[in-house]
Protein backbone atom coordinates (compact mmCIF):
# COMPACT_ATOMS: atom_id res chain seq x y z
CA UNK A 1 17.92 90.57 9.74
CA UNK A 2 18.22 90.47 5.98
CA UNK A 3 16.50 87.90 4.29
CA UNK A 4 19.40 85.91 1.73
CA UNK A 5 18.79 85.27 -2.04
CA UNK A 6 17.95 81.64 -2.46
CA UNK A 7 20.92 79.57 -4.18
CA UNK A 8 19.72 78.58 -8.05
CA UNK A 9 20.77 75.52 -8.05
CA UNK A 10 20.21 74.92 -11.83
CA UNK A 11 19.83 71.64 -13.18
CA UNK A 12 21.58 70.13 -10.00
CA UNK A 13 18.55 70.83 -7.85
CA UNK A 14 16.70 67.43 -8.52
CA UNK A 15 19.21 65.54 -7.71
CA UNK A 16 19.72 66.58 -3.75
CA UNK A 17 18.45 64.19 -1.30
CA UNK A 18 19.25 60.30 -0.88
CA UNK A 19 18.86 58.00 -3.74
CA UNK A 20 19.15 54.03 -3.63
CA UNK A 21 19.25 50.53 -5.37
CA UNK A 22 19.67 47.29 -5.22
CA UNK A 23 19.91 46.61 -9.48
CA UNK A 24 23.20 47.58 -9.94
CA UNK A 25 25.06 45.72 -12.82
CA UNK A 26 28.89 46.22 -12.48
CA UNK A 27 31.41 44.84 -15.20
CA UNK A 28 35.25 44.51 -13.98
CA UNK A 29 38.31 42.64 -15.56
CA UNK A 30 40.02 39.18 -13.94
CA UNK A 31 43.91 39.12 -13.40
CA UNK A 32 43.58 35.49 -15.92
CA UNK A 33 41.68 37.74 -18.37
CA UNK A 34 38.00 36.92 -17.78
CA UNK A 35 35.38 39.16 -16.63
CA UNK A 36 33.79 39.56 -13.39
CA UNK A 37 30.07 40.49 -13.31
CA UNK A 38 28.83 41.71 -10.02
CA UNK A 39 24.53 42.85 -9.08
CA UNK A 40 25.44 45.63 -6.29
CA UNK A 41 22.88 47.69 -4.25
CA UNK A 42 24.53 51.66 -2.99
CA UNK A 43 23.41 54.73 -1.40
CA UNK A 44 24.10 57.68 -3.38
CA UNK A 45 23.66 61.17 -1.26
CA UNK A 46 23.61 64.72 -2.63
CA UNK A 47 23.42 68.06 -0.15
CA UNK A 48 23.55 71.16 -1.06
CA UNK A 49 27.37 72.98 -1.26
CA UNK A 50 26.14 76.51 -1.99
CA UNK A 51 27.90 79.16 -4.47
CA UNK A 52 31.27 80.41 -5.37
CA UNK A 53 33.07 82.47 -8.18
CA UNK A 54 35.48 82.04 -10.18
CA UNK A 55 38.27 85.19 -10.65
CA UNK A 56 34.52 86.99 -10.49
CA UNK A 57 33.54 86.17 -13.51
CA UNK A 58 32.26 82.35 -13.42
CA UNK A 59 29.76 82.01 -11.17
CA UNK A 60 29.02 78.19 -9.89
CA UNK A 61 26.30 76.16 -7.74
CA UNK A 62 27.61 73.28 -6.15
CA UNK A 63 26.13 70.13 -4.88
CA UNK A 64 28.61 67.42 -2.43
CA UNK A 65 27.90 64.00 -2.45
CA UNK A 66 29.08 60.47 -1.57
CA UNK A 67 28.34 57.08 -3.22
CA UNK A 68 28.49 53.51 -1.40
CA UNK A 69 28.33 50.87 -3.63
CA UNK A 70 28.43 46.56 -2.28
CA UNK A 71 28.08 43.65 -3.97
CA UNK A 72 24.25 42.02 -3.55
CA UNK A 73 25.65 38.39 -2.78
CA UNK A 74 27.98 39.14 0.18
CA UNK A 75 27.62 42.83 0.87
CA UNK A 76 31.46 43.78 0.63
CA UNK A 77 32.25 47.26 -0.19
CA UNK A 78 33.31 47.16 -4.37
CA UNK A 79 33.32 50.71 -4.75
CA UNK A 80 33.45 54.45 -2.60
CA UNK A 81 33.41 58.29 -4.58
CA UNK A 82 32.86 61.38 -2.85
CA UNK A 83 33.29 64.50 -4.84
CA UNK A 84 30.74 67.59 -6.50
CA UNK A 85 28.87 68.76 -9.18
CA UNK A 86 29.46 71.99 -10.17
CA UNK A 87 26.79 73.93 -12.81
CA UNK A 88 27.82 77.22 -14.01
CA UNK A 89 25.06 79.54 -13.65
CA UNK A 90 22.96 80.57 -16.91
CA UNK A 91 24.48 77.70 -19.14
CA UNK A 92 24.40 74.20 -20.00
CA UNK A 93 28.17 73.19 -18.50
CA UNK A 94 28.45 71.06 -15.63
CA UNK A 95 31.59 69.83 -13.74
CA UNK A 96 32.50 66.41 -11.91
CA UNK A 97 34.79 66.65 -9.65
CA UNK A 98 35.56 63.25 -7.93
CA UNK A 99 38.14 61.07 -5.63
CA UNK A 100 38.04 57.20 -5.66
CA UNK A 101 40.35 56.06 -2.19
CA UNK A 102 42.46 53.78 -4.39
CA UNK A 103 44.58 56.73 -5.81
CA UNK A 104 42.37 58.54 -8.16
CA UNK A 105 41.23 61.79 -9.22
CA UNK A 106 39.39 62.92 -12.20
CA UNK A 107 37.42 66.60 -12.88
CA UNK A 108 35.18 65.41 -16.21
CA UNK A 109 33.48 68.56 -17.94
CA UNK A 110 30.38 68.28 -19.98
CA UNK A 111 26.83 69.44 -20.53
CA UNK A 112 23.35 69.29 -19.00
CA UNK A 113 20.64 69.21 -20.73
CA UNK A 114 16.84 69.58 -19.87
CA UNK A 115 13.78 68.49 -21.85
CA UNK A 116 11.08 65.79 -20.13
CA UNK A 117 13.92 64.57 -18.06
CA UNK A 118 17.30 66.03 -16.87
CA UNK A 119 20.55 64.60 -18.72
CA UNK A 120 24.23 64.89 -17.15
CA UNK A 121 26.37 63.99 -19.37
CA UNK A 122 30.75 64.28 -19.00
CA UNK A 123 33.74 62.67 -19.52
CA UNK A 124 37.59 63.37 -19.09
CA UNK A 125 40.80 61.74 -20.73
CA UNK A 126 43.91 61.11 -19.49
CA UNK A 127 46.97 63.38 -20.02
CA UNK A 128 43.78 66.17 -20.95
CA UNK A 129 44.63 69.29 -19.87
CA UNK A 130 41.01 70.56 -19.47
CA UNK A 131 38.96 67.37 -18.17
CA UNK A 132 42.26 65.41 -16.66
CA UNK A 133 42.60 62.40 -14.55
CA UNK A 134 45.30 61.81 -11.99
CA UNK A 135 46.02 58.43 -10.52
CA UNK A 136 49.01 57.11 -8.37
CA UNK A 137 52.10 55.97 -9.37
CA UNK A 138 50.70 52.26 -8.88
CA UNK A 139 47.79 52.56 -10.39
CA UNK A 140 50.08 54.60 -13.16
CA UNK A 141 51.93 50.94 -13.86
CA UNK A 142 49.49 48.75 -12.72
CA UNK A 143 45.75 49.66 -13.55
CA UNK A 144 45.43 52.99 -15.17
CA UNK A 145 42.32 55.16 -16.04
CA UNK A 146 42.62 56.19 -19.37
CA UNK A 147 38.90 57.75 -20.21
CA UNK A 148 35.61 57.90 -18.45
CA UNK A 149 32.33 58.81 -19.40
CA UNK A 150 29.75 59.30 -17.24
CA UNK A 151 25.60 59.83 -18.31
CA UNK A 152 22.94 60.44 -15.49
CA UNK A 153 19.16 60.87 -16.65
CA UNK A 154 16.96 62.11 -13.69
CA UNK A 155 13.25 62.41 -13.91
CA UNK A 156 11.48 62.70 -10.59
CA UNK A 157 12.93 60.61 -8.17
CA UNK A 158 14.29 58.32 -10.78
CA UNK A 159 17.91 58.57 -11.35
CA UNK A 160 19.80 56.64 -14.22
CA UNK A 161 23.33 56.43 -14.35
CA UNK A 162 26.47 54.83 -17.06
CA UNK A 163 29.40 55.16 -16.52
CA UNK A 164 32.35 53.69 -18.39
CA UNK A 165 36.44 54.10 -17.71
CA UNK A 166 38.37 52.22 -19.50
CA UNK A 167 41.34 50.60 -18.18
CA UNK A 168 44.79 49.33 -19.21
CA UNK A 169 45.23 46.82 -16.59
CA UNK A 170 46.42 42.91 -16.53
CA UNK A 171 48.17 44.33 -20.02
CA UNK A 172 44.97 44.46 -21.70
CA UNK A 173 42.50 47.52 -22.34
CA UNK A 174 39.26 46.65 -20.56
CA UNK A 175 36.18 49.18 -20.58
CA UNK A 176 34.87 48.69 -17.23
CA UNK A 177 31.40 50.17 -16.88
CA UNK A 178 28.47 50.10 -14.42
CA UNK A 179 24.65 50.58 -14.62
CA UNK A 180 22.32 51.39 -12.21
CA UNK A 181 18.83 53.04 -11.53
CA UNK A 182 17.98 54.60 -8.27
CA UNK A 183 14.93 55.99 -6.27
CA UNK A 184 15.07 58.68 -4.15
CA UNK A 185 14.02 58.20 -0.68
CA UNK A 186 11.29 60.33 1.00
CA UNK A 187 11.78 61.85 4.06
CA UNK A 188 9.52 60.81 6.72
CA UNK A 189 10.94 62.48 9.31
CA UNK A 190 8.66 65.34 11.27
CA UNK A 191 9.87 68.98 10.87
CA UNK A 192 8.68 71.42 13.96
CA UNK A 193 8.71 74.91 12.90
């Protein structure tokens, strides 16, 4: 049997495994215009996806994952993504590609960059026809996306993340954004060979 290449994994490798928190700070509009300010705790998983190409020519690593995110003081579910990160192989771009179950879609392009620490950095725009985000027709009228930026800083197993998205919602433009630093957890679990 033929031994296969390992997967290069680029800047994504650091972040597979399980990462958690309890210091979440999320900021989200009020219907009467206010602002609600919620301390969460999540689970944030990343496994590896493997390797595809692109019309043979783009050649991209892919890690899955899925974030959990609930509010400290009741521990109701605020928030759910699942989606990948893409790195094309031999350059600095990264891809986001992610669903939130309330009618959203977004693919946010952007750059990763790696000195003492790794840096993940994208955003997409509305109506963008590289880095676009698609929403219901509810959330269309009612709540739409109309940017979001996203920054993750990983060093070790610490993981950093901002993200921002602002909305036009209640009839106002509201930059709802959330803040949180994870660990990763070990694995304790015994491995027979």
């Amino acid at each position: 049997m033929q031994e296969q290449d390992p997967i290069d994994y680029g800047p994504l490798a650091g972040l597979i495994g399980t990462w958690k928190g309890n210091k979440g700070k999320d900021k989200s509009p009020e219907a009467d215009g206010s602002t609600e300010l919620n301390d969460y705790f999540e689970t944030l998983v990343f496994i590896e996806a493997g390797e595809t190409s692109n019309a043979e020519e783009q050649a991209l690593s892919a890690v899955q994952y899925s974030q959990l995110v609930q509010r400290n003081s009741t521990g109701k579910i605020i928030h759910r993504e699942v989606g990948y990160w893409l790195w094309e192989q031999g350059t600095e771009n990264v891809i986001n590609s992610l669903t939130i179950p309330r009618g959203l879609s977004v693919l946010a392009g952007g750059k990763a960059t790696t000195k003492r620490s790794t840096v993940f950095e994208v955003e997409a725009r509305l109506n963008c026809p590289n880095w676009p985000i698609t929403e219901s027709a509810f959330l269309q009228s009612k709540a739409s996306t109309k940017s979001l930026q996203k920054k993750m800083t990983l060093l070790g197993d610490k993981l950093q993340y901002s993200q921002h998205m602002m909305l036009d919602i209640y009839g106002n433009e509201f930059n709802h954004n959330d803040h949180h630093r994870l660990i990763r957890e070990i694995d304790t679990s015994v491995k027979l060979d």
